[in-house]
N, C-alpha and C. Protein backbone atom coordinates (compact mmCIF):
# COMPACT_ATOMS: atom_id res chain seq x y z
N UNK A 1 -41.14 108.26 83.41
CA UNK A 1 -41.69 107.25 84.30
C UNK A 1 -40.86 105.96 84.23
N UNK A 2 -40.39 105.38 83.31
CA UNK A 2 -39.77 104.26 82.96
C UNK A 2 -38.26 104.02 83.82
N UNK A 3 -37.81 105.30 83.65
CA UNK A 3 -36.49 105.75 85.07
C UNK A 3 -36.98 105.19 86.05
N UNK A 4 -38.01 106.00 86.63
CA UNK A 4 -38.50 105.42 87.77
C UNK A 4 -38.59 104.00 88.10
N UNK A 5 -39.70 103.53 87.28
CA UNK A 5 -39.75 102.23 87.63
C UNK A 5 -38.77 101.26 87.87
N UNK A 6 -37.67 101.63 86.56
CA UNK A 6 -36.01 100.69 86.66
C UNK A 6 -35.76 101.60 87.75
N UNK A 7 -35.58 101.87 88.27
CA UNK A 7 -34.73 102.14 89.41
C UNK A 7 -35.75 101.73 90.80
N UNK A 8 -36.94 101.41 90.55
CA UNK A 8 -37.97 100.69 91.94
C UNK A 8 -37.15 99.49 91.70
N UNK A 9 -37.58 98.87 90.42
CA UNK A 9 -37.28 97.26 89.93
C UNK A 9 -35.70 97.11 90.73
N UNK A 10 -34.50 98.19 90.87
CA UNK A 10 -33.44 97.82 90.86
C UNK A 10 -33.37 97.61 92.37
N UNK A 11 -34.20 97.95 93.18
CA UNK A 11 -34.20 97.46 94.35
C UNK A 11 -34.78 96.40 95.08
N UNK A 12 -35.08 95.53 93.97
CA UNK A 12 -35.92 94.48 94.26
C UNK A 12 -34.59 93.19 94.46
N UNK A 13 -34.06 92.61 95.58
CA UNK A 13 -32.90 91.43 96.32
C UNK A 13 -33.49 90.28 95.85
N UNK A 14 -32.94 89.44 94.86
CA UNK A 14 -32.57 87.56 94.71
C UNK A 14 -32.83 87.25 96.20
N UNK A 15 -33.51 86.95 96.61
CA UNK A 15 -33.51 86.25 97.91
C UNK A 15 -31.96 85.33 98.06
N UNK A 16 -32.09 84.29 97.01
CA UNK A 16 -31.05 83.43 97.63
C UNK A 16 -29.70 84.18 96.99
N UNK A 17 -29.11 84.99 96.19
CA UNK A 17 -28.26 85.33 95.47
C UNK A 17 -27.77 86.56 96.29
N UNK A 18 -29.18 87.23 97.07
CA UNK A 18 -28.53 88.83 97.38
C UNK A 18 -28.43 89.73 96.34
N UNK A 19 -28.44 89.71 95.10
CA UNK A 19 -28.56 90.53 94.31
C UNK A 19 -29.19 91.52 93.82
N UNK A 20 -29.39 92.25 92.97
CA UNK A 20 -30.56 93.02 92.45
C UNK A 20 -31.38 92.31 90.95
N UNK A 21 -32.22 92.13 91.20
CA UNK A 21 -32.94 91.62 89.86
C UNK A 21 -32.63 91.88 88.66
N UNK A 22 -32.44 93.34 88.76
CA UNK A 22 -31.91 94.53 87.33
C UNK A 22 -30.38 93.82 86.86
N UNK A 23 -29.84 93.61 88.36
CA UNK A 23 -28.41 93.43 87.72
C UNK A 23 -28.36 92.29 87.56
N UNK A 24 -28.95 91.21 87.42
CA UNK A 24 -29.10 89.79 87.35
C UNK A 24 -29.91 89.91 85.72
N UNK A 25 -30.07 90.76 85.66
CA UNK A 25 -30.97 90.58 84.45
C UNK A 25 -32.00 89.62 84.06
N UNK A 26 -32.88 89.95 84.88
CA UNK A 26 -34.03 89.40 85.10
C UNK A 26 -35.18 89.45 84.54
N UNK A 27 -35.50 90.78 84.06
CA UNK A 27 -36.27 91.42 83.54
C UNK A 27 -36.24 91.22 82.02
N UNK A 28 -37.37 90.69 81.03
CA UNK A 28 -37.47 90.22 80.25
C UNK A 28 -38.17 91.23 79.32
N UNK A 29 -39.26 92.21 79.84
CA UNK A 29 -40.06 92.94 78.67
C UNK A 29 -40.43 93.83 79.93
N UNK A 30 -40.38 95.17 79.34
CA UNK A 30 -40.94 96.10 80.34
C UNK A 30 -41.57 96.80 79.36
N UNK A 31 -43.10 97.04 79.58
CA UNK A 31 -44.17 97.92 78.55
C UNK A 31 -45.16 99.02 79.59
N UNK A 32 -44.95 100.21 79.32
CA UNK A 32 -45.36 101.30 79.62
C UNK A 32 -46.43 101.81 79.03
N UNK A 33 -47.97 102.18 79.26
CA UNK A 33 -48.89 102.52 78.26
C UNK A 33 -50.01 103.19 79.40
N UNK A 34 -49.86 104.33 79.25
CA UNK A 34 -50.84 104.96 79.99
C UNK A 34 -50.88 104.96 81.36
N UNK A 35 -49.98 104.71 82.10
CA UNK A 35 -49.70 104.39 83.56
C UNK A 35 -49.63 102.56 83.83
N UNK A 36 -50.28 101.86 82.68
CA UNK A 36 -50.41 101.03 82.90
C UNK A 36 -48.42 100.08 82.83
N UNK A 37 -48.64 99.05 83.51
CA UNK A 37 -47.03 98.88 83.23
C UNK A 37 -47.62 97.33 83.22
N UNK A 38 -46.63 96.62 81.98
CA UNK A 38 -46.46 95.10 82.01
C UNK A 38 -45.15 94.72 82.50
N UNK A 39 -44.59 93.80 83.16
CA UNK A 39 -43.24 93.07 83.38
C UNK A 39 -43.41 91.81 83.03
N UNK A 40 -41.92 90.90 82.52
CA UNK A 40 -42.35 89.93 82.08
C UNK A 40 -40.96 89.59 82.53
N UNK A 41 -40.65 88.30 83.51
CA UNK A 41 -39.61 88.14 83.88
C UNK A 41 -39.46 86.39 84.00
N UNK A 42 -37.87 86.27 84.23
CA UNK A 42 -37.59 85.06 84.33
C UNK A 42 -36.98 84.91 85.36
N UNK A 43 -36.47 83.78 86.04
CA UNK A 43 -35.55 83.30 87.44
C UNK A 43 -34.69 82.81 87.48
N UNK A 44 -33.37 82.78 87.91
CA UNK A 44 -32.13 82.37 87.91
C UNK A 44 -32.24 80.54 87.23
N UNK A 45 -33.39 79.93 87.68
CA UNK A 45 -33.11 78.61 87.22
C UNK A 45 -34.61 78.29 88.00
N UNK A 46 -35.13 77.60 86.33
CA UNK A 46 -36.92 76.65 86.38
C UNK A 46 -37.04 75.96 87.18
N UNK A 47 -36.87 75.64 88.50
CA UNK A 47 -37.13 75.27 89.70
C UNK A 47 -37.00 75.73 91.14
N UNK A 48 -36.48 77.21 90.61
CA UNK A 48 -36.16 77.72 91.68
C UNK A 48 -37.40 78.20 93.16
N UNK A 49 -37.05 77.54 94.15
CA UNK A 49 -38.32 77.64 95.00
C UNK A 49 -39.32 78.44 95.06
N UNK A 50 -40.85 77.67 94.73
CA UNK A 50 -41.82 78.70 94.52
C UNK A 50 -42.03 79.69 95.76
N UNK A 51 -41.08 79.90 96.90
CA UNK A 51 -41.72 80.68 97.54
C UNK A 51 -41.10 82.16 97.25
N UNK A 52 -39.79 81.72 96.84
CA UNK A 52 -39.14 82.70 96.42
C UNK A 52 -39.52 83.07 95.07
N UNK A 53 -39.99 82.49 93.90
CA UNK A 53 -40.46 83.10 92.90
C UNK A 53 -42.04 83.97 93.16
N UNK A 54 -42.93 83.25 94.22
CA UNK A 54 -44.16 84.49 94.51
C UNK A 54 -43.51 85.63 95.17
N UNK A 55 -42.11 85.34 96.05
CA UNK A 55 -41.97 86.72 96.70
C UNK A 55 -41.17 87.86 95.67
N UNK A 56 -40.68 87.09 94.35
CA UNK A 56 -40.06 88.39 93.50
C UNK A 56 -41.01 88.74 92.88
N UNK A 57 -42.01 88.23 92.91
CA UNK A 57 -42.65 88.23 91.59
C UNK A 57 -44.19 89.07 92.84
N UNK A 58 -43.96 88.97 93.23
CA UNK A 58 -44.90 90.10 94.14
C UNK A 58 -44.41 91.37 94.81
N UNK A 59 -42.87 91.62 94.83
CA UNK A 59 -42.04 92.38 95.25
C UNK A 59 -42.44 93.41 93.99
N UNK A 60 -42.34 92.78 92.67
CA UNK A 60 -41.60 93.80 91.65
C UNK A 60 -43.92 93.86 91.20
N UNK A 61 -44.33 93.52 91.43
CA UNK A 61 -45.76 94.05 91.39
C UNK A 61 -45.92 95.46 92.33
N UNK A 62 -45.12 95.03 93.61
CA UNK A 62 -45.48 96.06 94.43
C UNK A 62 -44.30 97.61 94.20
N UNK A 63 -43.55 97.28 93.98
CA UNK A 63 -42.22 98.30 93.17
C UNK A 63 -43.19 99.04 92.22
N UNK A 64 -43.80 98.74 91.11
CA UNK A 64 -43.94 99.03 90.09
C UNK A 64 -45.31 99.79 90.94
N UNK A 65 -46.12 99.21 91.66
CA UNK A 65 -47.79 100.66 92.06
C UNK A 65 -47.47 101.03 92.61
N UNK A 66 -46.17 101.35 93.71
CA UNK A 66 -45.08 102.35 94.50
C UNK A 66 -44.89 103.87 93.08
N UNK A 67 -44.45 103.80 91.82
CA UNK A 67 -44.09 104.55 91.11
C UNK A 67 -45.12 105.73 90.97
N UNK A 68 -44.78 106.69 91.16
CA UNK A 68 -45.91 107.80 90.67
C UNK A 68 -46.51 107.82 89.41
N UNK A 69 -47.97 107.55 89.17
CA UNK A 69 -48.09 107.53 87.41
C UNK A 69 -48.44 106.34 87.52
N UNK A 70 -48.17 105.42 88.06
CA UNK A 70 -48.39 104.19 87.74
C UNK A 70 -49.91 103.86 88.21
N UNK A 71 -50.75 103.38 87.55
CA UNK A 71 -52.04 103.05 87.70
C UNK A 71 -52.46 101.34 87.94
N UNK A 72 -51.64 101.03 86.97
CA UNK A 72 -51.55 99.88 87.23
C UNK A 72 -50.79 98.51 86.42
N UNK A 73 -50.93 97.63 87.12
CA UNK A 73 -49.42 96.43 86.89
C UNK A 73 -49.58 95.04 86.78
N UNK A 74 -49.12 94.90 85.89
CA UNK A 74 -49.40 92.68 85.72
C UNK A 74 -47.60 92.26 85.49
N UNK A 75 -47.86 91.60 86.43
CA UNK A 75 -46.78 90.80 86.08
C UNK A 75 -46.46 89.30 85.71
N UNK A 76 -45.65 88.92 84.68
CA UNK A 76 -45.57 87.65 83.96
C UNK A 76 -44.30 86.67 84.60
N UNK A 77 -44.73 86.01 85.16
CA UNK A 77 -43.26 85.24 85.39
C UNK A 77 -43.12 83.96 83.98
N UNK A 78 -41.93 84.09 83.64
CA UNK A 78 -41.76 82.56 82.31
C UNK A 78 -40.89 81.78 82.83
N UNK A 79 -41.00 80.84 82.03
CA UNK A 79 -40.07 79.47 82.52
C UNK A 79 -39.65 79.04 83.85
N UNK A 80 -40.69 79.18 85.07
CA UNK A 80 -40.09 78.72 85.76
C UNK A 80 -41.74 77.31 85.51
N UNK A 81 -40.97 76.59 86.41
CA UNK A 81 -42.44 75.15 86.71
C UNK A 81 -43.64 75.63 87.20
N UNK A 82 -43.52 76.38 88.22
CA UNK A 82 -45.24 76.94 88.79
C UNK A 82 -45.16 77.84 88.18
N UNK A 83 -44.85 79.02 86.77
CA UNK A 83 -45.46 80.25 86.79
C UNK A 83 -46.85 80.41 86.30
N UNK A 84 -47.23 79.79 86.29
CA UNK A 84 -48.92 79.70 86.00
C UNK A 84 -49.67 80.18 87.10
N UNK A 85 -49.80 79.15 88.28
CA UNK A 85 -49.37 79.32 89.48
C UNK A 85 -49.18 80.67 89.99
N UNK A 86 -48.22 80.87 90.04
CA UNK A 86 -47.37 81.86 90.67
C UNK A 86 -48.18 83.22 89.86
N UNK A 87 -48.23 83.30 88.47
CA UNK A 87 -48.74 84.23 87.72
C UNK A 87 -50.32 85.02 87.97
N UNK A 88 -51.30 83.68 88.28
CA UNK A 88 -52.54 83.81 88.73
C UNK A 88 -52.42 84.37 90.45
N UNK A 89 -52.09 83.79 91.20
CA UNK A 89 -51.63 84.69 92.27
C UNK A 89 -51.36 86.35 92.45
N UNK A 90 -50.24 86.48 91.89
CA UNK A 90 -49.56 88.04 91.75
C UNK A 90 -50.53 88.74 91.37
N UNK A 91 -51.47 87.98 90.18
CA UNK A 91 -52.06 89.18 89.43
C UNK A 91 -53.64 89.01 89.55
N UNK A 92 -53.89 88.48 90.71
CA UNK A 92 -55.45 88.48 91.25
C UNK A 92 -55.76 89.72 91.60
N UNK A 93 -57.09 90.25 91.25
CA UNK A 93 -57.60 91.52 91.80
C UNK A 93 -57.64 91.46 93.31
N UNK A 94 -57.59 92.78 93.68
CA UNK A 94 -57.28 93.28 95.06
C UNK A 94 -58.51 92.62 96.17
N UNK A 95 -58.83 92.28 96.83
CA UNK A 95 -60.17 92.29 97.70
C UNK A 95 -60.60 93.03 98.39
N UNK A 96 -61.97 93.44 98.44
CA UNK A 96 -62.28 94.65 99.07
C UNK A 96 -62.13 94.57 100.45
N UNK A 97 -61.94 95.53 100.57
CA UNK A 97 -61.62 95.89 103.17
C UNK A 97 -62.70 96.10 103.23
């Protein structure tokens, strides 16, 4: 499963860089436990625009419940200024339809 996921994660684009997250090395802690998956990541630089840090940081939430197996996903953003912010967002429960 962990293949998998690095290789969802590796398709996740730097908005402003164009890059891949993976190859930017972005990715700080990846924990696997029962389908459950943690990520814990950082951003090119602690101010980098919060719109672009909710959209990686909701990209690689949505990469990771894309994976087969995967049940479910929190993701941590560090050091940037809003990841508090940004953190409580990503990882709010779903709302019911």
């Amino acid at each position: 499963m962990e293949s998998a996921i690095n290789e969802a994660l590796g398709k996740i684009i730097d908005p402003e860089l164009g890059r891949s997250i993976m190859e930017l090395k972005l990715i700080d802690r990846l924990s696997v436990s029962q389908g459950a998956v943690e990520v814990d990541f950082h951003l090119t630089a602690p101010f980098c625009p919060p719109v672009f840090a909710l959209k990686i940081a909701s990209d690689i939430k949505a990469a990771l419940l894309s994976v087969p197996g995967v049940t479910g996903a929190k993701v941590t953003l560090r050091g940037h200024y809003l990841a508090e912010a940004v953190n409580k967002q990503v990882n709010k429960p779903a709302q019911p339809a």
